[in-house]
PDB file of N, CA and C in Angstrom:
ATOM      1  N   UNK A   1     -23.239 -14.409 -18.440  1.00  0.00           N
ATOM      2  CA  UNK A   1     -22.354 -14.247 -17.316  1.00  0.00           C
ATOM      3  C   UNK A   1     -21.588 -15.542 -17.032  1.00  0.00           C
ATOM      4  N   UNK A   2     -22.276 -16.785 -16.971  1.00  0.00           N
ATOM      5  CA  UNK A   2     -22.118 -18.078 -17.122  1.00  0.00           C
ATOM      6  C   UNK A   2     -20.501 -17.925 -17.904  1.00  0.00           C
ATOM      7  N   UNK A   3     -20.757 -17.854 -19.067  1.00  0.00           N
ATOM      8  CA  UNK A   3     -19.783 -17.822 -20.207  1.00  0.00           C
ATOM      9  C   UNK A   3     -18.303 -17.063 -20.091  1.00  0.00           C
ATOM     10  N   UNK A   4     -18.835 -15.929 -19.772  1.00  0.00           N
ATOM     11  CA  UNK A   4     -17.433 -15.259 -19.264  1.00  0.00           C
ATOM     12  C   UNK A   4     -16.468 -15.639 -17.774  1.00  0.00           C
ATOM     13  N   UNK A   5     -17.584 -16.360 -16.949  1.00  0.00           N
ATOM     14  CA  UNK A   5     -16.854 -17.297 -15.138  1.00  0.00           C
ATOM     15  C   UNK A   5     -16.335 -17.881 -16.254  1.00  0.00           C
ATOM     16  N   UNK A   6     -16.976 -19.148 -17.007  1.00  0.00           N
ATOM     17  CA  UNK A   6     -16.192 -20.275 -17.541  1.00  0.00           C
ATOM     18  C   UNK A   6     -14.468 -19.727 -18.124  1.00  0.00           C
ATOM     19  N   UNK A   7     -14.302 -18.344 -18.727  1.00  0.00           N
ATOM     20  CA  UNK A   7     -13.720 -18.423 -19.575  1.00  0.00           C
ATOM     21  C   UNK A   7     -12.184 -17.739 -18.682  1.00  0.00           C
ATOM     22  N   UNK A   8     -13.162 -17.013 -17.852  1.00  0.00           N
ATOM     23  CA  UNK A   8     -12.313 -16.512 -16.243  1.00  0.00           C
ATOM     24  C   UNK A   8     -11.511 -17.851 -16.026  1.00  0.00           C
ATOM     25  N   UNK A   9     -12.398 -18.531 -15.324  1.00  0.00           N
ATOM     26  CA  UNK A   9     -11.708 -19.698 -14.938  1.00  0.00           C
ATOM     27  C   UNK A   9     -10.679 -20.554 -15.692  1.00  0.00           C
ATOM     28  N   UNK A  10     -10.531 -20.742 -16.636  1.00  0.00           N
ATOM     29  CA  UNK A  10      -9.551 -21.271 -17.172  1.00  0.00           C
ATOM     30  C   UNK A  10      -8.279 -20.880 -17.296  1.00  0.00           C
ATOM     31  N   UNK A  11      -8.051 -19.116 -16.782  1.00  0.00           N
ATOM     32  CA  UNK A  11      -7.002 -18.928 -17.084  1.00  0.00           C
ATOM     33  C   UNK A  11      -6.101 -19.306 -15.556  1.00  0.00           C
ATOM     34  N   UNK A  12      -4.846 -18.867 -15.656  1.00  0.00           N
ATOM     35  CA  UNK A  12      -4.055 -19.019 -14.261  1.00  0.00           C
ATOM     36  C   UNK A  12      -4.440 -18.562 -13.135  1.00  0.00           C
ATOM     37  N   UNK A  13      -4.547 -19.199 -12.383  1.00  0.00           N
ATOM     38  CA  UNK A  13      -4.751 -19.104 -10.914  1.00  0.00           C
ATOM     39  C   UNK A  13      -4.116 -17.515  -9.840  1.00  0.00           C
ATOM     40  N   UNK A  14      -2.500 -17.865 -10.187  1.00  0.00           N
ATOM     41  CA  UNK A  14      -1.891 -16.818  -9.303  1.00  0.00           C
ATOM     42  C   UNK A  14      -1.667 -15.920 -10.170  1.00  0.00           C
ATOM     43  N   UNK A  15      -2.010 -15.516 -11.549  1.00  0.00           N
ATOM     44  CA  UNK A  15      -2.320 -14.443 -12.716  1.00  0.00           C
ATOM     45  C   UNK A  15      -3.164 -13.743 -11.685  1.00  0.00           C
ATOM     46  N   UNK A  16      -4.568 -14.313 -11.954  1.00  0.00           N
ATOM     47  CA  UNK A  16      -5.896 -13.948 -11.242  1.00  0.00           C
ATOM     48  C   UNK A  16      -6.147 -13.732 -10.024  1.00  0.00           C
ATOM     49  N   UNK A  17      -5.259 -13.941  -9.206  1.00  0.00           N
ATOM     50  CA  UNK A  17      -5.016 -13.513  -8.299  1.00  0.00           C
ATOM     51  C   UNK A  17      -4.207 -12.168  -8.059  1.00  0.00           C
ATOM     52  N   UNK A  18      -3.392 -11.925  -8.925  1.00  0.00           N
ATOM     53  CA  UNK A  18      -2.746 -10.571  -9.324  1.00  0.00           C
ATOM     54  C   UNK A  18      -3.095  -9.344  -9.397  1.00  0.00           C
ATOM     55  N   UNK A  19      -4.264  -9.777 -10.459  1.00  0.00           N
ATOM     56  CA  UNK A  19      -4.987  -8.979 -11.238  1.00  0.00           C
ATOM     57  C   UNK A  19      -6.211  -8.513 -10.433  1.00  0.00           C
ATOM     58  N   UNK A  20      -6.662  -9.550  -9.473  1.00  0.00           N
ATOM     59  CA  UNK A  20      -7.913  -9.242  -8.511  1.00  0.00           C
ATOM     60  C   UNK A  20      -7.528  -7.876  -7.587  1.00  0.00           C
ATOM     61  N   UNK A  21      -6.122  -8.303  -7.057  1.00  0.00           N
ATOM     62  CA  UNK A  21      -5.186  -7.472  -5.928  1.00  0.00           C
ATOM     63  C   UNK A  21      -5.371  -6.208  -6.793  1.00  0.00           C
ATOM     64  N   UNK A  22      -4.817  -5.807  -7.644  1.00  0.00           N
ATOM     65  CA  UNK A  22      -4.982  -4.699  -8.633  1.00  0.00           C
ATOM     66  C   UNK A  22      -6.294  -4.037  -8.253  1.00  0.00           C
ATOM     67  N   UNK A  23      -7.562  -4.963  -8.918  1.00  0.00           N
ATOM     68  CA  UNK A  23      -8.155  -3.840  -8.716  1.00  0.00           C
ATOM     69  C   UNK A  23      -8.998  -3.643  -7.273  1.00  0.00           C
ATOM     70  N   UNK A  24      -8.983  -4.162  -6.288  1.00  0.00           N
ATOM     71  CA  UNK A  24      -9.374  -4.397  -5.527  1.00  0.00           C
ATOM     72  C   UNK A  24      -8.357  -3.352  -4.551  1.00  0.00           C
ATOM     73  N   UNK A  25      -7.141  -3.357  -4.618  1.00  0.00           N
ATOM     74  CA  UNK A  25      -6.207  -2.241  -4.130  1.00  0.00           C
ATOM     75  C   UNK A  25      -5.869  -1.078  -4.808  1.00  0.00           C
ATOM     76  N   UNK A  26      -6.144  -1.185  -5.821  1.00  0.00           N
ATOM     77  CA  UNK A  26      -5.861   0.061  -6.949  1.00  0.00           C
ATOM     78  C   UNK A  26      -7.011   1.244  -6.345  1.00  0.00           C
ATOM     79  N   UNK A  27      -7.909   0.924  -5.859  1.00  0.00           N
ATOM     80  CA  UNK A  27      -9.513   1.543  -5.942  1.00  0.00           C
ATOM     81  C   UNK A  27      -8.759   2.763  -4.458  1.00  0.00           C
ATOM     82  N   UNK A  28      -7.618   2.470  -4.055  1.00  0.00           N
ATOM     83  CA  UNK A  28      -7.836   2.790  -2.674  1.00  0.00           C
ATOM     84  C   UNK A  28      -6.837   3.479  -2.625  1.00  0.00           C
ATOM     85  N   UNK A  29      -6.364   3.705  -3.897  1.00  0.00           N
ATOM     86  CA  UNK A  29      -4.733   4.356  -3.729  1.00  0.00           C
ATOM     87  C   UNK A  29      -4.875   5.662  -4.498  1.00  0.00           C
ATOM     88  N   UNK A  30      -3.831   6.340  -4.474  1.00  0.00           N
ATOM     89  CA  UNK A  30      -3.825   7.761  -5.633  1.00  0.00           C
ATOM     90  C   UNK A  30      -3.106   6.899  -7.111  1.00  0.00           C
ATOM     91  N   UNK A  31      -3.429   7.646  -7.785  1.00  0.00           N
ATOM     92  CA  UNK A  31      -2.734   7.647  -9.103  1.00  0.00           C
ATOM     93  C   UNK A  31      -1.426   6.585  -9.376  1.00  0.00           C
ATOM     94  N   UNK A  32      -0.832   7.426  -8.771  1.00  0.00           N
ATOM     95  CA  UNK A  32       1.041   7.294  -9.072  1.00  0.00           C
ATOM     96  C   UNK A  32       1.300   5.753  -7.957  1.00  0.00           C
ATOM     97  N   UNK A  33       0.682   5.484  -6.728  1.00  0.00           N
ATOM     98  CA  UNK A  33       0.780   4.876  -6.089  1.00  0.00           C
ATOM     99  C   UNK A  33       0.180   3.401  -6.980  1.00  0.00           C
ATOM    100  N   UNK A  34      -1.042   3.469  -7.311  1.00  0.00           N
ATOM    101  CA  UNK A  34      -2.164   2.675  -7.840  1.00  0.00           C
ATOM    102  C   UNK A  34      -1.187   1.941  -9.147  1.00  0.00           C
ATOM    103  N   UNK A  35      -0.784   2.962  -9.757  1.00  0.00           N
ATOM    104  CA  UNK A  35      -0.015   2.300 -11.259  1.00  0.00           C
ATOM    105  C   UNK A  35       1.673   2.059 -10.521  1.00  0.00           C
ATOM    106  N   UNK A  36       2.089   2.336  -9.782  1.00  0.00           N
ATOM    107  CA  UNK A  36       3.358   1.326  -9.344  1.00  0.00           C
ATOM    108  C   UNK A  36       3.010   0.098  -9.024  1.00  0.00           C
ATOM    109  N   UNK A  37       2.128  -0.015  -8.200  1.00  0.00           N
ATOM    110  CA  UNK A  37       1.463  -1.488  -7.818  1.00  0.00           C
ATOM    111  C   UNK A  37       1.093  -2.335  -8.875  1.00  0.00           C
ATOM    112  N   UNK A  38       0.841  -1.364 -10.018  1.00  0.00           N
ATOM    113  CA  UNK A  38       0.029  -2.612 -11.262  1.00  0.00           C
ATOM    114  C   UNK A  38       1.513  -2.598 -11.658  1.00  0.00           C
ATOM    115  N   UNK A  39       2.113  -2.152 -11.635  1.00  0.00           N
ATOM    116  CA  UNK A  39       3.543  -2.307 -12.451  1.00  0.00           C
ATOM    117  C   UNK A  39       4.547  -3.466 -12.031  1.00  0.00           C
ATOM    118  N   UNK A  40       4.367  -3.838 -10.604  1.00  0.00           N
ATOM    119  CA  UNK A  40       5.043  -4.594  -9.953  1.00  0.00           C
ATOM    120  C   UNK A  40       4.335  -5.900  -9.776  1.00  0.00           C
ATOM    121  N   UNK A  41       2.638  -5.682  -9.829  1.00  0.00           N
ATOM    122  CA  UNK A  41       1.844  -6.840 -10.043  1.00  0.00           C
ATOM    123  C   UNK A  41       2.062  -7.719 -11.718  1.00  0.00           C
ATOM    124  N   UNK A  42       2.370  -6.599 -12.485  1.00  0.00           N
ATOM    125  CA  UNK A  42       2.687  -7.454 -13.677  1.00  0.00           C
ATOM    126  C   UNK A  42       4.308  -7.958 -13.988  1.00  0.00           C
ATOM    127  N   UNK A  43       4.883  -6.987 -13.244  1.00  0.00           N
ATOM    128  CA  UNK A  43       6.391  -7.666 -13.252  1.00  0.00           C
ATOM    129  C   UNK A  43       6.247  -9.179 -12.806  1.00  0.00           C
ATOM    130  N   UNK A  44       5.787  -9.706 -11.741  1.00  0.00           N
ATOM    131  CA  UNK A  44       5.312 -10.558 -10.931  1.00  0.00           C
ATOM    132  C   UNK A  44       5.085 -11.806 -11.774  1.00  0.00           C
ATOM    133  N   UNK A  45       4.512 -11.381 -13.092  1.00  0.00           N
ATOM    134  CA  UNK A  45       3.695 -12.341 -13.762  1.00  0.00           C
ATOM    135  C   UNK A  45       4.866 -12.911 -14.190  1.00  0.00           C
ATOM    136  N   UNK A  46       5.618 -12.464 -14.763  1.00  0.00           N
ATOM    137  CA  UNK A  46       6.897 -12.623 -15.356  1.00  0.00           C
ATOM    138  C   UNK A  46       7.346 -14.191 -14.629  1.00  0.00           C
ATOM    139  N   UNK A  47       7.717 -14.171 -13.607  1.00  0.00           N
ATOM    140  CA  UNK A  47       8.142 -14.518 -12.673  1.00  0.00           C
ATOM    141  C   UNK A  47       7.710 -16.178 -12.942  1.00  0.00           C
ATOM    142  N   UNK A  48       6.582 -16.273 -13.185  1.00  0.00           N
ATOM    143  CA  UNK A  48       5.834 -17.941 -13.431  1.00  0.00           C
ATOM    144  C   UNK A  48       5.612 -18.963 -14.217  1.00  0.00           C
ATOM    145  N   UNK A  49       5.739 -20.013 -13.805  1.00  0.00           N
ATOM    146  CA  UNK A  49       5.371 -21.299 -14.535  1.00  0.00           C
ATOM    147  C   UNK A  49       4.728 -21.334 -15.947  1.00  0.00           C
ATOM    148  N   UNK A  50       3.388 -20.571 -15.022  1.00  0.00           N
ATOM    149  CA  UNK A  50       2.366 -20.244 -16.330  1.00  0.00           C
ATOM    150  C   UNK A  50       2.954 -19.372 -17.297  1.00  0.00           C
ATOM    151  N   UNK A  51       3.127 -18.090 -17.111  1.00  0.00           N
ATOM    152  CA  UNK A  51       3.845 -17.156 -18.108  1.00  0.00           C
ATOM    153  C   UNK A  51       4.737 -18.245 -18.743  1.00  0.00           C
ATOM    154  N   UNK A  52       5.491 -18.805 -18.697  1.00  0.00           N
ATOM    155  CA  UNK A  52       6.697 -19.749 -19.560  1.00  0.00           C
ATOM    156  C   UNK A  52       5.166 -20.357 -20.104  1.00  0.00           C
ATOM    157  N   UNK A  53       4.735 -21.107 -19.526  1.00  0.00           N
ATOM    158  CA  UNK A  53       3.780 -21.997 -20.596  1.00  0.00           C
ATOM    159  C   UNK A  53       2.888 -20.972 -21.646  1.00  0.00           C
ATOM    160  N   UNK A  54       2.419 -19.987 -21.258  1.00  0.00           N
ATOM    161  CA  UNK A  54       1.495 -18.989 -21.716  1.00  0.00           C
ATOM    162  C   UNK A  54       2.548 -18.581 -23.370  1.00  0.00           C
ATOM    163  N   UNK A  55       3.897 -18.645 -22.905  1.00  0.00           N
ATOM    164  CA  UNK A  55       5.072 -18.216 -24.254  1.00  0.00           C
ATOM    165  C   UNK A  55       4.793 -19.601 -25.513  1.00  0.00           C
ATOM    166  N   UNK A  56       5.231 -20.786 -24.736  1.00  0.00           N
ATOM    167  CA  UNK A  56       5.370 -21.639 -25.437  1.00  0.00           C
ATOM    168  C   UNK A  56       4.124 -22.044 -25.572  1.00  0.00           C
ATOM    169  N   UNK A  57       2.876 -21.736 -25.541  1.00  0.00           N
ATOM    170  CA  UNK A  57       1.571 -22.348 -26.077  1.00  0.00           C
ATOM    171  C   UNK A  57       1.624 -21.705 -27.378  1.00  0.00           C
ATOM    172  N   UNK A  58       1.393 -20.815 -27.273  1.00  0.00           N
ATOM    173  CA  UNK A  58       1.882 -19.457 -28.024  1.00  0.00           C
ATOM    174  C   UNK A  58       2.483 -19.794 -29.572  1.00  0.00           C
ATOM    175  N   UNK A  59       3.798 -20.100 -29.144  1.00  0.00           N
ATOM    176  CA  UNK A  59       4.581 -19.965 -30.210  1.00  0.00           C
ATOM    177  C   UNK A  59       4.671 -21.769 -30.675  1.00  0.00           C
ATOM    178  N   UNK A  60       4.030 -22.235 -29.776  1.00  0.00           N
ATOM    179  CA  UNK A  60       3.812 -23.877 -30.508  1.00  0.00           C
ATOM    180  C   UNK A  60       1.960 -23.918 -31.381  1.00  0.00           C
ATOM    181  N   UNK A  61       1.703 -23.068 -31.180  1.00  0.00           N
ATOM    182  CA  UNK A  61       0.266 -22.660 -31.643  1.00  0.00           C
ATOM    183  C   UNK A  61      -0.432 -24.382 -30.816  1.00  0.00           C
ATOM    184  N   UNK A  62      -0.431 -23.565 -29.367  1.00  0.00           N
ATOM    185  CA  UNK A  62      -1.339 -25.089 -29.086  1.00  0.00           C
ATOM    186  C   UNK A  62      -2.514 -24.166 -28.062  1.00  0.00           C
ATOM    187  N   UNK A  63      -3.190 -25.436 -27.588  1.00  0.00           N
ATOM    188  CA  UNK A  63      -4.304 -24.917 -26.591  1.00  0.00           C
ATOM    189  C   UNK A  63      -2.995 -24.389 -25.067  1.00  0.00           C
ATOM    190  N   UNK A  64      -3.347 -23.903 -24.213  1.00  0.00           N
ATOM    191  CA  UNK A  64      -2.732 -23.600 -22.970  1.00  0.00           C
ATOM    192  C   UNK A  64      -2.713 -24.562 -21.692  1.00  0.00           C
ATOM    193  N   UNK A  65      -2.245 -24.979 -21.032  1.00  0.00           N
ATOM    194  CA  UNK A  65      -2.218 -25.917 -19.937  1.00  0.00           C
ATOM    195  C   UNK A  65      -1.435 -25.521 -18.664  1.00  0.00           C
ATOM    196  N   UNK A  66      -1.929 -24.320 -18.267  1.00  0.00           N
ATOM    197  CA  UNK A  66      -2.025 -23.953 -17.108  1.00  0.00           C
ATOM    198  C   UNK A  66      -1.522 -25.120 -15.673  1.00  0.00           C
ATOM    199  N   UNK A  67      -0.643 -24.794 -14.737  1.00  0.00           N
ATOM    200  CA  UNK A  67      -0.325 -25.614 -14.147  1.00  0.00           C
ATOM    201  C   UNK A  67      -0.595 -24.647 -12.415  1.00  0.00           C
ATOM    202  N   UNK A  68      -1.179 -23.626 -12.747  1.00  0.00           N
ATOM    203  CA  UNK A  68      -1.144 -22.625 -11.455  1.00  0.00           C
ATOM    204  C   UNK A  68      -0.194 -22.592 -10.743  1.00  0.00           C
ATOM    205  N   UNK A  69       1.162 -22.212 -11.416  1.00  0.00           N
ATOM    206  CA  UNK A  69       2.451 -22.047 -10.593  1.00  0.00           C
ATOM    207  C   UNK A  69       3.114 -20.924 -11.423  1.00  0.00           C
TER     208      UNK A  69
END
């Protein structure tokens, strides 16, 4: 369990925060309602610091360096 927090933790901050909202609000909605919300929670991602770094780690084949923005 240890292993998987550690591995949680490393990724982006306001990602994980996204993704928490999801399912934590998803649980409470119907269907159609539940998957617009994830749809707009991942549009969202788009939107960030990290996502740009998450591209260029990527395609520079490096480790990731997360800046939680």
């Amino acid at each position: 369990m240890r292993k998987l927090a550690s591995k949680i933790a490393r990724e982006s901050l306001p990602i994980l925060i996204l993704a928490k909202d999801v399912l934590n609000c998803g649980f409470n909605l119907d269907l159609d309602k539940a998957l617009k919300f994830k749809i707009e929670c991942f549009a969202n991602c788009f939107g960030t610091e990290d996502h740009d770094e998450g591209i260029a780690a990527f395609i520079e084949k490096r480790k990731l360096s997360f800046k939680d923005k």
